[in-house]
Structures are given as C-alpha cells and as structure tokens.
PDB file of N, CA and C in Angstrom:
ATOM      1  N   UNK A   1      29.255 108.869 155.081  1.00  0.00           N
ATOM      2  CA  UNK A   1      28.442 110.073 155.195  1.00  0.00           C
ATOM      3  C   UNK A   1      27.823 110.352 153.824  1.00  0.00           C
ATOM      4  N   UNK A   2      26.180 110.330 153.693  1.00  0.00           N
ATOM      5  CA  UNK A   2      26.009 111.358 152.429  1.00  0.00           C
ATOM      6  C   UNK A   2      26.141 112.473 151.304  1.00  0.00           C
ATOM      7  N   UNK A   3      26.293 112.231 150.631  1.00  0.00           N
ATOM      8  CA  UNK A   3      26.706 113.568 150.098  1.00  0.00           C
ATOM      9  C   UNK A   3      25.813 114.756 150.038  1.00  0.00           C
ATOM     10  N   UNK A   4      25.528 115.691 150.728  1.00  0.00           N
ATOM     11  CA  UNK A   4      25.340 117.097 150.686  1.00  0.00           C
ATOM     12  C   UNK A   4      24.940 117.362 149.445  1.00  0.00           C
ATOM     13  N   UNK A   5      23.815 117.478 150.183  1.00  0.00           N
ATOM     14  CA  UNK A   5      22.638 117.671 148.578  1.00  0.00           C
ATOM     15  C   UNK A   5      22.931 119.420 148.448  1.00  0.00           C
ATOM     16  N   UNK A   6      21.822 120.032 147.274  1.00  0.00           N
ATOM     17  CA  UNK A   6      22.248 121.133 146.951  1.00  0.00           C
ATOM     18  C   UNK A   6      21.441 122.237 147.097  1.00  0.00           C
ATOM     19  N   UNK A   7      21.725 123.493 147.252  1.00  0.00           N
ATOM     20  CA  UNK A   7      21.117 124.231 148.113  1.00  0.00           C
ATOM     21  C   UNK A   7      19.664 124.213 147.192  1.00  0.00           C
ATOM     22  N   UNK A   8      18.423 124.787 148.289  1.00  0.00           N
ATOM     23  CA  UNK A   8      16.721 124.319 147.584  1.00  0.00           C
ATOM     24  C   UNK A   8      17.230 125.247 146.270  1.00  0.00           C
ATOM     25  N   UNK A   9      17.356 126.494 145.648  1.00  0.00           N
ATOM     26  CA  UNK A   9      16.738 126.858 144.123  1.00  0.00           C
ATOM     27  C   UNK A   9      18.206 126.625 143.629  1.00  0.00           C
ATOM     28  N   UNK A  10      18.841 125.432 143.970  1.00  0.00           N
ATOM     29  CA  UNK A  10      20.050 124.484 142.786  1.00  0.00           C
ATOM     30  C   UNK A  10      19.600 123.975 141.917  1.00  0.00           C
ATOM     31  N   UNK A  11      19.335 124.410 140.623  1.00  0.00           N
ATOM     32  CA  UNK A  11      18.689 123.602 139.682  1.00  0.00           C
ATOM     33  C   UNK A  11      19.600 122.889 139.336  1.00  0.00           C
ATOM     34  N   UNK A  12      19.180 121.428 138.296  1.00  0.00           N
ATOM     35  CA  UNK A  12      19.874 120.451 138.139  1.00  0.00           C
ATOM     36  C   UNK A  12      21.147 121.201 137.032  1.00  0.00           C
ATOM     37  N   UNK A  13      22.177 120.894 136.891  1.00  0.00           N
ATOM     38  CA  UNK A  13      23.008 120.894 135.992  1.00  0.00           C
ATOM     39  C   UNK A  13      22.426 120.656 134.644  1.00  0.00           C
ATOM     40  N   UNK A  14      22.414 121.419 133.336  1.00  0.00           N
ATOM     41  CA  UNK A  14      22.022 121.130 132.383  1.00  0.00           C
ATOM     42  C   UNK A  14      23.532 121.300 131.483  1.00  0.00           C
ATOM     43  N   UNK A  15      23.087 120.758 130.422  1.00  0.00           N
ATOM     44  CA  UNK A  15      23.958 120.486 129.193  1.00  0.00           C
ATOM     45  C   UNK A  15      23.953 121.762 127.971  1.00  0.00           C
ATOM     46  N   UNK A  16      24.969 122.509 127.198  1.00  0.00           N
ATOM     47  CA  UNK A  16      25.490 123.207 126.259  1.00  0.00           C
ATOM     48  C   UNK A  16      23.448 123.771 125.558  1.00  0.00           C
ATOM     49  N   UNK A  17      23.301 122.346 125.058  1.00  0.00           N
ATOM     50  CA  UNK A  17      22.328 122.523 124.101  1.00  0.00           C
ATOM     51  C   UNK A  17      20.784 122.527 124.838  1.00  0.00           C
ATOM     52  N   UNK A  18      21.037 121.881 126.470  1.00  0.00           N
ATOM     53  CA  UNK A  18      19.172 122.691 126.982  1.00  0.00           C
ATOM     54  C   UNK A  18      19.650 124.473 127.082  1.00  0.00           C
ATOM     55  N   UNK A  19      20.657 124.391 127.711  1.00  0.00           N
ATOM     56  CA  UNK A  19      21.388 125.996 128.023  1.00  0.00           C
ATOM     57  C   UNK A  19      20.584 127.006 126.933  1.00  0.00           C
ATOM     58  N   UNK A  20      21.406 126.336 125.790  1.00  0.00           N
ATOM     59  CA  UNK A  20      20.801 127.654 124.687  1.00  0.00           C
ATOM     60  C   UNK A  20      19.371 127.771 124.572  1.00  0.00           C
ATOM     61  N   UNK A  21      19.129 126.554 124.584  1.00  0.00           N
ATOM     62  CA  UNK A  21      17.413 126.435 124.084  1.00  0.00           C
ATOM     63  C   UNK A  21      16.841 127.345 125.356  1.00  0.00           C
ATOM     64  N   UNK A  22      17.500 127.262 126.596  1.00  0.00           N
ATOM     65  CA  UNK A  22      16.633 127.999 127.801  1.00  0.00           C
ATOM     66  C   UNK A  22      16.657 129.675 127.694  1.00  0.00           C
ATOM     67  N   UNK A  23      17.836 129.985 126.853  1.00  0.00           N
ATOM     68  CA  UNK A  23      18.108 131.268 127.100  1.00  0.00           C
ATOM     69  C   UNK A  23      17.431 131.736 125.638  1.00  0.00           C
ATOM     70  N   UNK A  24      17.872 131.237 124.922  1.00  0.00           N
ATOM     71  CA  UNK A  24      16.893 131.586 123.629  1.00  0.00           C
ATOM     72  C   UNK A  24      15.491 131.999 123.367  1.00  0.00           C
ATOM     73  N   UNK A  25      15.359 131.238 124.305  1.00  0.00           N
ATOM     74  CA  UNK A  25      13.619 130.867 124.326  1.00  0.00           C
ATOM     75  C   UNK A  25      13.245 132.248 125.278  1.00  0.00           C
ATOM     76  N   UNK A  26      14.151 132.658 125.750  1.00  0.00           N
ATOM     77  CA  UNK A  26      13.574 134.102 126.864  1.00  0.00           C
ATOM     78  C   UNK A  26      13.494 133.179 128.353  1.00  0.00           C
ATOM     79  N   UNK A  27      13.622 132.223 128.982  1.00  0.00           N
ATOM     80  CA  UNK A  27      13.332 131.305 129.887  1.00  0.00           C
ATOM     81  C   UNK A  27      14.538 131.447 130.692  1.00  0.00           C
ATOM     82  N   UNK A  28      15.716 132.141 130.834  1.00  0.00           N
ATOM     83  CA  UNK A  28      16.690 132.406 131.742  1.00  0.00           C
ATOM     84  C   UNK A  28      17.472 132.852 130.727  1.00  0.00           C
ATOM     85  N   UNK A  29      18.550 133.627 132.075  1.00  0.00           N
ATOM     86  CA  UNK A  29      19.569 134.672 131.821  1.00  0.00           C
ATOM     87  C   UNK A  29      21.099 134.042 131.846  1.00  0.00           C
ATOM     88  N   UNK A  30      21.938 133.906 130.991  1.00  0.00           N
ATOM     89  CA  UNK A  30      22.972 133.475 131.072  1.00  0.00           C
ATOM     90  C   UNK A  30      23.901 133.899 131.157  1.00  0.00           C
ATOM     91  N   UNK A  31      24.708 133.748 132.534  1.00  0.00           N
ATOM     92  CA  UNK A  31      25.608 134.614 132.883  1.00  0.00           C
ATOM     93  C   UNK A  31      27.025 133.679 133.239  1.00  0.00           C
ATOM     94  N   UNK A  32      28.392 134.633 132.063  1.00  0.00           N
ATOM     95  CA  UNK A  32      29.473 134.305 131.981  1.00  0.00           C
ATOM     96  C   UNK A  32      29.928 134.732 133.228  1.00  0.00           C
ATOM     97  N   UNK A  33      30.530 133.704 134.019  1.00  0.00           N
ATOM     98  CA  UNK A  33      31.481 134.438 135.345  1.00  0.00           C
ATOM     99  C   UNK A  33      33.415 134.190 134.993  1.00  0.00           C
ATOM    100  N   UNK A  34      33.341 134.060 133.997  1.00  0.00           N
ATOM    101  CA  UNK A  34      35.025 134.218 133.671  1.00  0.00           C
ATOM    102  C   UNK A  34      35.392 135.570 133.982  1.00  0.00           C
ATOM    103  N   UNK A  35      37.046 134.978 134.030  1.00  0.00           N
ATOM    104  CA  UNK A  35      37.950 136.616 133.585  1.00  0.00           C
ATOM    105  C   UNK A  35      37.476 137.651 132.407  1.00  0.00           C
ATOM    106  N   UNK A  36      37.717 138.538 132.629  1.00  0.00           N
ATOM    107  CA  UNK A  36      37.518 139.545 131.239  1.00  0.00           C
ATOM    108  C   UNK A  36      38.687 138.716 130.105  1.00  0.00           C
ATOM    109  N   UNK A  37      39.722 138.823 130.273  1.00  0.00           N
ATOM    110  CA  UNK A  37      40.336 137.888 129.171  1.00  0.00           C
ATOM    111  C   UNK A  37      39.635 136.716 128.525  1.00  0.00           C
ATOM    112  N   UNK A  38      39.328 136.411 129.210  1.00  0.00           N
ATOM    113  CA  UNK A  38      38.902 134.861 128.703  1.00  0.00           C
ATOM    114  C   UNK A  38      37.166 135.436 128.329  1.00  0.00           C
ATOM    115  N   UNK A  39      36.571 136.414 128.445  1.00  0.00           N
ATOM    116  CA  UNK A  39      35.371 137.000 127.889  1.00  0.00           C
ATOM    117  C   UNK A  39      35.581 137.241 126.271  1.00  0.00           C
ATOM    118  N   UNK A  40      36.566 138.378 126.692  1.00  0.00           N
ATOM    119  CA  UNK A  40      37.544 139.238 125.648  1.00  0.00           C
ATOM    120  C   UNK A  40      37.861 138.135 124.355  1.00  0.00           C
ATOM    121  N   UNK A  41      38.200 136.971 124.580  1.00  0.00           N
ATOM    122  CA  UNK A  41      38.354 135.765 123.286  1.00  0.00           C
ATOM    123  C   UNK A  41      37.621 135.900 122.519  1.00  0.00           C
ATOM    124  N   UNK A  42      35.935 134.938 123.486  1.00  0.00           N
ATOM    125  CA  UNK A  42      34.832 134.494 122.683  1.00  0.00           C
ATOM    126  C   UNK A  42      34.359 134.155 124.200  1.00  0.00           C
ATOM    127  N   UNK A  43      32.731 134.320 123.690  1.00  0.00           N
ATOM    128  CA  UNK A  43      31.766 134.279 124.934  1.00  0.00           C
ATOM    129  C   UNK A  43      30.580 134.069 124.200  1.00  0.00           C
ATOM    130  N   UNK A  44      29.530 133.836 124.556  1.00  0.00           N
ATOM    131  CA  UNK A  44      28.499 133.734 124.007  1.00  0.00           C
ATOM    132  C   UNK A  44      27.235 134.388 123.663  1.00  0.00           C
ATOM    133  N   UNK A  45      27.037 134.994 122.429  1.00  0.00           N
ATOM    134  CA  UNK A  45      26.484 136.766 122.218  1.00  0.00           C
ATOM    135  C   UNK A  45      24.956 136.805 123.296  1.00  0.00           C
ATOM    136  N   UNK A  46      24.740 135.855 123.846  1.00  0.00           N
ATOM    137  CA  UNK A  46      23.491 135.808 124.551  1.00  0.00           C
ATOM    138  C   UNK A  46      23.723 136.753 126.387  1.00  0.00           C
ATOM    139  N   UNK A  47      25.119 135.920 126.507  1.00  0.00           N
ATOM    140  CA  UNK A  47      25.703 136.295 127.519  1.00  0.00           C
ATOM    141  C   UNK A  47      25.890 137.587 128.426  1.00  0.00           C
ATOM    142  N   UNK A  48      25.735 138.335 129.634  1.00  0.00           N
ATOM    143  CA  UNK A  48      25.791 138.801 130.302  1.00  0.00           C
ATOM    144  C   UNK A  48      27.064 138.435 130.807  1.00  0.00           C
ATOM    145  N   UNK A  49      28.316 139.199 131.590  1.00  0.00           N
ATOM    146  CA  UNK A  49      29.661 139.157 131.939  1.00  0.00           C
ATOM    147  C   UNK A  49      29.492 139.551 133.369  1.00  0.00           C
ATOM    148  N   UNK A  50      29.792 138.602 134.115  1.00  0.00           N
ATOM    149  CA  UNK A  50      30.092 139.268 135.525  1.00  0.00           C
ATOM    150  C   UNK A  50      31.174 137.940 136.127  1.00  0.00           C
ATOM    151  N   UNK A  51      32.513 138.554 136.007  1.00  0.00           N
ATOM    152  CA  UNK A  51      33.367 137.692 136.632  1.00  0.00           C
ATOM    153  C   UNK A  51      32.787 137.407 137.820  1.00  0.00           C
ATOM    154  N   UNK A  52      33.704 136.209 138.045  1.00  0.00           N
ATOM    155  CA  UNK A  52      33.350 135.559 139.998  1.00  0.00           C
ATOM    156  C   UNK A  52      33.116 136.213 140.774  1.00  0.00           C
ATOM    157  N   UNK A  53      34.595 136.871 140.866  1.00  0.00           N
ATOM    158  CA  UNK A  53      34.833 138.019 141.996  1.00  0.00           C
ATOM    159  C   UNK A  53      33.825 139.114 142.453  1.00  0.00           C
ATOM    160  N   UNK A  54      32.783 139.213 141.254  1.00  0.00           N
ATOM    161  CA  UNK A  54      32.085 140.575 141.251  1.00  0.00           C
ATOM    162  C   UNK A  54      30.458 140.044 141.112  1.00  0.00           C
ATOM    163  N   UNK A  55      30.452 138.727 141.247  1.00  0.00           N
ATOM    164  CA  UNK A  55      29.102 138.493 141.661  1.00  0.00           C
ATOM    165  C   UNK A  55      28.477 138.395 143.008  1.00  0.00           C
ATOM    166  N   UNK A  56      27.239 138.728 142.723  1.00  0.00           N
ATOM    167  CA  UNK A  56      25.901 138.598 143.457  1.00  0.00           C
ATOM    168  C   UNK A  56      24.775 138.773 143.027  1.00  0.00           C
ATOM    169  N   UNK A  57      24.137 138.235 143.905  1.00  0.00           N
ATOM    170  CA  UNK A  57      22.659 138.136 143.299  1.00  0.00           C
ATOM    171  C   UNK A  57      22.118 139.192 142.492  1.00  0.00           C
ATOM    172  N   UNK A  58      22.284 140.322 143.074  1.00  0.00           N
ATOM    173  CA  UNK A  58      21.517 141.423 142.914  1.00  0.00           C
ATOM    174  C   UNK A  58      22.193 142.029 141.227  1.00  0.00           C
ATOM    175  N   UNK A  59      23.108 141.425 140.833  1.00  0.00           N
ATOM    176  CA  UNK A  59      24.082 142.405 139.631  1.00  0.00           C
ATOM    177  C   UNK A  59      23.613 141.623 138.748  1.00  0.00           C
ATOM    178  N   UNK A  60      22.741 140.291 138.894  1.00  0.00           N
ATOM    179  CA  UNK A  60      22.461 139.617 137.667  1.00  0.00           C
ATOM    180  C   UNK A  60      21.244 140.472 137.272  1.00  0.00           C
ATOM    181  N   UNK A  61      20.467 140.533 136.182  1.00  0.00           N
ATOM    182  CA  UNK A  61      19.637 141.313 135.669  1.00  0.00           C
ATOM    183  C   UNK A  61      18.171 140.483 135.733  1.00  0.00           C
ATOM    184  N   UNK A  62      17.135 141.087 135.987  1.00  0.00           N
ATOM    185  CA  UNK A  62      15.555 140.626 135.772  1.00  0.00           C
ATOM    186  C   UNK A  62      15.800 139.414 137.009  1.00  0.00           C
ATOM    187  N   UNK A  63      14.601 138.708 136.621  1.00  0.00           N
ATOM    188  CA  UNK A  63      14.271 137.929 137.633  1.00  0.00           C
ATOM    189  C   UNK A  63      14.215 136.565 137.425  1.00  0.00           C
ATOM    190  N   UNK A  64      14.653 136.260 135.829  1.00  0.00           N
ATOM    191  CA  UNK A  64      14.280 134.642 135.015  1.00  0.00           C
ATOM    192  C   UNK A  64      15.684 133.922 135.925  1.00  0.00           C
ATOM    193  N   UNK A  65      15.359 132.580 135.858  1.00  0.00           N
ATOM    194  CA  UNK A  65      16.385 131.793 136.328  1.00  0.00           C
ATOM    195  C   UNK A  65      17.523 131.740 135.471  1.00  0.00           C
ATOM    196  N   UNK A  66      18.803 131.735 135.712  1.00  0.00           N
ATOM    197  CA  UNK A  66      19.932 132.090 135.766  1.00  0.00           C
ATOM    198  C   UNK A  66      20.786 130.692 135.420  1.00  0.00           C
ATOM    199  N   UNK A  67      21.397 130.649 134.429  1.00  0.00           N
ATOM    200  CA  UNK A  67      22.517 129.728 133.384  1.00  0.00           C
ATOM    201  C   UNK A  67      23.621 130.235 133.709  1.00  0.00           C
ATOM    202  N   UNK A  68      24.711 129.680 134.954  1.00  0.00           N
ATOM    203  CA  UNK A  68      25.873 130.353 134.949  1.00  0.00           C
ATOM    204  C   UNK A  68      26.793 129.393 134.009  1.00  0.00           C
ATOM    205  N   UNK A  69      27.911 130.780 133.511  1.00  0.00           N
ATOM    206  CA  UNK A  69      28.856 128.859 132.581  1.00  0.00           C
ATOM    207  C   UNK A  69      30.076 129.819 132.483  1.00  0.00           C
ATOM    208  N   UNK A  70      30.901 129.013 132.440  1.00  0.00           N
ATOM    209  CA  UNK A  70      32.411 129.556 132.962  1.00  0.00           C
ATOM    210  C   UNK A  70      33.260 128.709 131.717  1.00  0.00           C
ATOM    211  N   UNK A  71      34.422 128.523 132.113  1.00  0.00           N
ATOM    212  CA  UNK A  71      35.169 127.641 130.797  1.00  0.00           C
ATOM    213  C   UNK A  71      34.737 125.983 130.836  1.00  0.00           C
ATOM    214  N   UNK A  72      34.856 125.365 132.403  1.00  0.00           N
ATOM    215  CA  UNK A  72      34.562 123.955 132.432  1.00  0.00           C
ATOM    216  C   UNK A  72      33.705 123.465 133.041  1.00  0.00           C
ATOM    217  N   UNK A  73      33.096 124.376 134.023  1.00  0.00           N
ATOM    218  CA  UNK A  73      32.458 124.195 134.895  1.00  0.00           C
ATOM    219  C   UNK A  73      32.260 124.553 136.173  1.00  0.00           C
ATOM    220  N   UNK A  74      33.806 124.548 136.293  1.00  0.00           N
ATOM    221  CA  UNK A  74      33.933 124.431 138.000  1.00  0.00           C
ATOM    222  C   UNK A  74      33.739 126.374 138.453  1.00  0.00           C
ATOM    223  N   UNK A  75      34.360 126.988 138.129  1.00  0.00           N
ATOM    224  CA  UNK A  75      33.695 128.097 138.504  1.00  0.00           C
ATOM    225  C   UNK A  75      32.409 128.712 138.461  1.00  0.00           C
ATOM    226  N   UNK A  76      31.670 127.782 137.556  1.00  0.00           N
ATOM    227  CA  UNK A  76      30.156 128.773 137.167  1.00  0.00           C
ATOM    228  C   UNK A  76      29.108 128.017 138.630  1.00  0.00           C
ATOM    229  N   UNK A  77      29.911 126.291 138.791  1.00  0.00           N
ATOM    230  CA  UNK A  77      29.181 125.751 139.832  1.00  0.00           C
ATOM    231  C   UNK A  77      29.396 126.219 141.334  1.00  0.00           C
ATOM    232  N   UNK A  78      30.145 127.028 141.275  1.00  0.00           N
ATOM    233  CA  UNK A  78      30.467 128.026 142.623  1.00  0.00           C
ATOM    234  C   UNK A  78      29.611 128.981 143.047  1.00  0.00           C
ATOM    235  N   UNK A  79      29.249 129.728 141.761  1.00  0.00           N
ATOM    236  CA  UNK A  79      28.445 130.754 141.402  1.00  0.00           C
ATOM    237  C   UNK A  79      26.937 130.231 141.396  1.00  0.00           C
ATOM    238  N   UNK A  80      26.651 128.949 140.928  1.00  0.00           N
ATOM    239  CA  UNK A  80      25.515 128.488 140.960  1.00  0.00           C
ATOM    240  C   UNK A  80      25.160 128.337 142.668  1.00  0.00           C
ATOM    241  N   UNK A  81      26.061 127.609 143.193  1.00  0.00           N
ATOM    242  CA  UNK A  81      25.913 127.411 144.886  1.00  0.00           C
ATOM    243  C   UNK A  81      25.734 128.833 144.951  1.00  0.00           C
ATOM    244  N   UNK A  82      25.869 129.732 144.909  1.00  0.00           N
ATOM    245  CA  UNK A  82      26.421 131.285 145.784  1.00  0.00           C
ATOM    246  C   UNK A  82      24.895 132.238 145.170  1.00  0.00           C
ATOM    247  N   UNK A  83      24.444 131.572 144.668  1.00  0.00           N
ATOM    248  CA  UNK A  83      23.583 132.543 144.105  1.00  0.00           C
ATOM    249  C   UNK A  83      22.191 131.679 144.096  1.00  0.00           C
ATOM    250  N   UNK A  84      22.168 130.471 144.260  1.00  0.00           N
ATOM    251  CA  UNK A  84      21.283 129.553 144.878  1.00  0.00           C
ATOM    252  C   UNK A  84      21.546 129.446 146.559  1.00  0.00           C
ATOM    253  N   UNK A  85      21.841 129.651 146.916  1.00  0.00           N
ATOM    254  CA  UNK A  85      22.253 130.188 148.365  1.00  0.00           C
ATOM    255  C   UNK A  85      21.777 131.645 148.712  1.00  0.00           C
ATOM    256  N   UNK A  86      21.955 132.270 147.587  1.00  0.00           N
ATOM    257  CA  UNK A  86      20.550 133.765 148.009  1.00  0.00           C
ATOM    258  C   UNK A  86      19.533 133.785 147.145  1.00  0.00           C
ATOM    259  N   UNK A  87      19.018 132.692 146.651  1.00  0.00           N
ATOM    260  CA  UNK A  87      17.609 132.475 146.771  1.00  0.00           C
ATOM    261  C   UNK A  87      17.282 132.464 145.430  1.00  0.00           C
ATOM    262  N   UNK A  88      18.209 132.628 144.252  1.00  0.00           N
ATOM    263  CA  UNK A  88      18.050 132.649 142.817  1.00  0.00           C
ATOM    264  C   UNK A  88      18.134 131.360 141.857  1.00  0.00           C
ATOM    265  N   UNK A  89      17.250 130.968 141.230  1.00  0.00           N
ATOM    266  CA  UNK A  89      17.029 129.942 140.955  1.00  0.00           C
ATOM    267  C   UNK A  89      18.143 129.818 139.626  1.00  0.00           C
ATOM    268  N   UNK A  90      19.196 128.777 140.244  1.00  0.00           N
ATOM    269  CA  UNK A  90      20.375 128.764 139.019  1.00  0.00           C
ATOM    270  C   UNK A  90      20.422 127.160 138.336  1.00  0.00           C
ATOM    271  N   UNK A  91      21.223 127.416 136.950  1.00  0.00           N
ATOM    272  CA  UNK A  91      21.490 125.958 136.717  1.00  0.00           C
ATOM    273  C   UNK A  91      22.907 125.987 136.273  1.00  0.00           C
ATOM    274  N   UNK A  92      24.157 125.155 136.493  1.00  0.00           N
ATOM    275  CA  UNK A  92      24.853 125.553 136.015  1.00  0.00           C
ATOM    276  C   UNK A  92      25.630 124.779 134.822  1.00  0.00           C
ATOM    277  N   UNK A  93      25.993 125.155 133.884  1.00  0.00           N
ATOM    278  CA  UNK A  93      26.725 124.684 132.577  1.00  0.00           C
ATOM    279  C   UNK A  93      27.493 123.399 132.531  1.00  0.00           C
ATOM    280  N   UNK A  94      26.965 122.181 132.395  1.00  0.00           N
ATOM    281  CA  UNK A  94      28.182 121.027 132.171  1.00  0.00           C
ATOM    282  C   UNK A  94      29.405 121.162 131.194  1.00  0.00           C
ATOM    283  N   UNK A  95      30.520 121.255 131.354  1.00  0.00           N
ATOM    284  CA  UNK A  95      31.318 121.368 130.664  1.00  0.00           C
ATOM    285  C   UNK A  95      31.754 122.763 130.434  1.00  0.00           C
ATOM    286  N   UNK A  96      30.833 124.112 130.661  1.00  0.00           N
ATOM    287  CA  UNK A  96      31.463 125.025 130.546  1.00  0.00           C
ATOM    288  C   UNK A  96      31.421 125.417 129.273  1.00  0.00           C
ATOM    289  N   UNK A  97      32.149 126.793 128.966  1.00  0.00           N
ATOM    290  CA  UNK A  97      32.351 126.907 127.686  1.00  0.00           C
ATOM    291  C   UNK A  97      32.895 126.337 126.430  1.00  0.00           C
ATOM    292  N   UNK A  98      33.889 125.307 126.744  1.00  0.00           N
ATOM    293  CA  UNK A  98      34.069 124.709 126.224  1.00  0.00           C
ATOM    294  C   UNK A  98      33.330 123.498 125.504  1.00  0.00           C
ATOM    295  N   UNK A  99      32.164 122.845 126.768  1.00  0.00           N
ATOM    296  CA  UNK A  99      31.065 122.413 125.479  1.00  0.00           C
ATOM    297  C   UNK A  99      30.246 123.202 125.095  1.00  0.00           C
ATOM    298  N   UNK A 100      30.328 124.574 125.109  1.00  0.00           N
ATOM    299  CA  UNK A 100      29.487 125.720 124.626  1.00  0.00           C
ATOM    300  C   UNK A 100      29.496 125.576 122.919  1.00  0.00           C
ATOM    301  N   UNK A 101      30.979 125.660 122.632  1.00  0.00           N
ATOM    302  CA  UNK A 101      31.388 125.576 121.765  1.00  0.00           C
ATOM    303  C   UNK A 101      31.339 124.363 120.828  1.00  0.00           C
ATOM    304  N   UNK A 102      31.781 122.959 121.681  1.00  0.00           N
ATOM    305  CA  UNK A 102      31.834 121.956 120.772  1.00  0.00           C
ATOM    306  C   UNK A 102      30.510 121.578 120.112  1.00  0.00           C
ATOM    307  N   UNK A 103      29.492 122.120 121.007  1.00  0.00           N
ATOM    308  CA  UNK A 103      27.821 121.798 120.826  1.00  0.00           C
ATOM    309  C   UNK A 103      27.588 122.188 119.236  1.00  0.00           C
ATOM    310  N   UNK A 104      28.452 123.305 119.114  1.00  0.00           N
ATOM    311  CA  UNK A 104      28.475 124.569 117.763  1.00  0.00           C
ATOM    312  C   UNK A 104      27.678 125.550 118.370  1.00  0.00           C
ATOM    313  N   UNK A 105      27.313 125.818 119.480  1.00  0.00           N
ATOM    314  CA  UNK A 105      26.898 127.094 119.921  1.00  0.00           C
ATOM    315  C   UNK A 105      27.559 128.339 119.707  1.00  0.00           C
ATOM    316  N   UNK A 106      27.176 129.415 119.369  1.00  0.00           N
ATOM    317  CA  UNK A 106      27.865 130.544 118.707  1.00  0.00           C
ATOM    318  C   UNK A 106      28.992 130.795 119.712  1.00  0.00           C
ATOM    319  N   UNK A 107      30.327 131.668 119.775  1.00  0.00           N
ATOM    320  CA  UNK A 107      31.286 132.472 120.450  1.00  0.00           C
ATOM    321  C   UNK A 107      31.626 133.270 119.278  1.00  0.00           C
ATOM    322  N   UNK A 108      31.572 134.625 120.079  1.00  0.00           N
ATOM    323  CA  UNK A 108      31.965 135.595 119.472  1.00  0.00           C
ATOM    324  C   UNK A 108      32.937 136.301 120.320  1.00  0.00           C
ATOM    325  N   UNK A 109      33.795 137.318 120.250  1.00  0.00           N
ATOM    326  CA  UNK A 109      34.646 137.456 120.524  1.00  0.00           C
ATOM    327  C   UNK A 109      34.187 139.381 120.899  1.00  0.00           C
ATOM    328  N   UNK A 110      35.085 139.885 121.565  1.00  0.00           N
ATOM    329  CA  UNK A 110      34.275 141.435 122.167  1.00  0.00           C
ATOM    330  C   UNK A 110      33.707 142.145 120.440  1.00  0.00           C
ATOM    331  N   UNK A 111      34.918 142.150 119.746  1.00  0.00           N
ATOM    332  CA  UNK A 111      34.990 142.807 118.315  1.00  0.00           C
ATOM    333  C   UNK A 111      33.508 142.297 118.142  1.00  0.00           C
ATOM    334  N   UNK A 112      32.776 141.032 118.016  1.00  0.00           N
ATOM    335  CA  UNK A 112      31.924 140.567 117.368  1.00  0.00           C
ATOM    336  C   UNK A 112      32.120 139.434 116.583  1.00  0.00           C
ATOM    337  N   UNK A 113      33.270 139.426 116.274  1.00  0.00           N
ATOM    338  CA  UNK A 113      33.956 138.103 115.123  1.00  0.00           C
ATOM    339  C   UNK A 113      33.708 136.870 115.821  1.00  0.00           C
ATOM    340  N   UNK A 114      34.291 135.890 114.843  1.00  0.00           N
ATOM    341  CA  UNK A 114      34.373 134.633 115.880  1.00  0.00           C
ATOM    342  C   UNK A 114      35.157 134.441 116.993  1.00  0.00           C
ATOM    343  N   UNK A 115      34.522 133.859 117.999  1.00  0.00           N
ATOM    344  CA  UNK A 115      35.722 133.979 119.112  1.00  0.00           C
ATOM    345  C   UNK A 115      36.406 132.639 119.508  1.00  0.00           C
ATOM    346  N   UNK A 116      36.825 132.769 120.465  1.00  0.00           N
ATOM    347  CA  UNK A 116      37.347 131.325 120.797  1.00  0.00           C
ATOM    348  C   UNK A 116      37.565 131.133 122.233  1.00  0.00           C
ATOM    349  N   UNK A 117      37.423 129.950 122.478  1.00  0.00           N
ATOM    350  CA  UNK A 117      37.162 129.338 123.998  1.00  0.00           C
ATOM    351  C   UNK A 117      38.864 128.574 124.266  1.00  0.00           C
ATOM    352  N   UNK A 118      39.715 128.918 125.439  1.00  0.00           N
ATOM    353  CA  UNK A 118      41.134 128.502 125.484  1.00  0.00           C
ATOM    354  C   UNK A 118      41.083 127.720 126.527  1.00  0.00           C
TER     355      UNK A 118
END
C-alpha cells in the first residue's frame, strides 16, 4: 500500500536554519507546541507558545504560514497535520528544538537568559 501523502496546505518539512530565515524574514509564524515546562527552559524569542492540547487553527495569530516545532519533532508534526487539515498552511521543524539549538539558533529561557532545550 502507498504511503498517505499529506494533507493539501502540508508544507514540506523544513530544517532549524530555513525555519529561522522564514520567521525572521516576517514570512511565517512560529509556533512552540510544547509543555509550559519545557517552554519555561528555553524556547525561541521569535516563538509564540501554544501547547498541543490547546491548539487550533484559530489561536495561532495573523494569517502567514505557520513553523510548528516542538522538542524533536514528533509533536509539532501532529500539529502540522491538525492545522493543515483546517486549511493553514504549515511546515513543520526537523528535529525540533533540539536542532533549534544545535543550528546555534537563539533559546532563551521565560526570564530572558539563556535557555536550554532537555
């Protein structure tokens, strides 16, 4: 059997360093779907916070296409299905926060300091 392609506005999976360049640039919204703990560490000062549990379409902000990224992946690509499934054009994070970080992409932590990805 084929594998089950991905819903139509699934954008392709991008990598740590198109991520920033997309959100930087004003070109999409990047939204952390972790725990508040794992926000609370280090997250990425660009970032918007809306755990899993508490997403939908409508709570993400504006209308630019949407960078979900979680710690590894696997939750933000849930969120990418779930929110490309109501019609929002998502891409979601290879590796997660964790290559957020190794990229040297900033984490900061709620305080502002440096943060850290666990």
């Amino acid at each position: 059997m084929p594998e089950a392609s991905p819903p139509l506005d699934r954008l392709p999976d991008i990598d740590a360093a198109t991520a920033a360049a997309l959100v930087g640039a004003g070109k999409a919204v990047l939204v952390d779907v972790r725990e508040p703990g794992e926000w609370v560490a280090g997250h990425a000062p660009e970032a918007v916070h809306i755990p899993l549990g508490e997403l939908r379409a409508d709570s993400v902000p504006g209308d630019l296409p949407v960078v979900a990224i979680c710690r590894s992946g696997n939750r933000s690509g849930k969120a990418a299905d779930a929110l490309a499934a109501a019609g929002r054009p998502v891409h979601n994070v290879t590796g997660g926060m964790k290559a957020w970080a190794a990229a040297g992409q900033s984490v900061i932590s709620d305080s502002g300091d440096p943060g850290t990805v666990a």
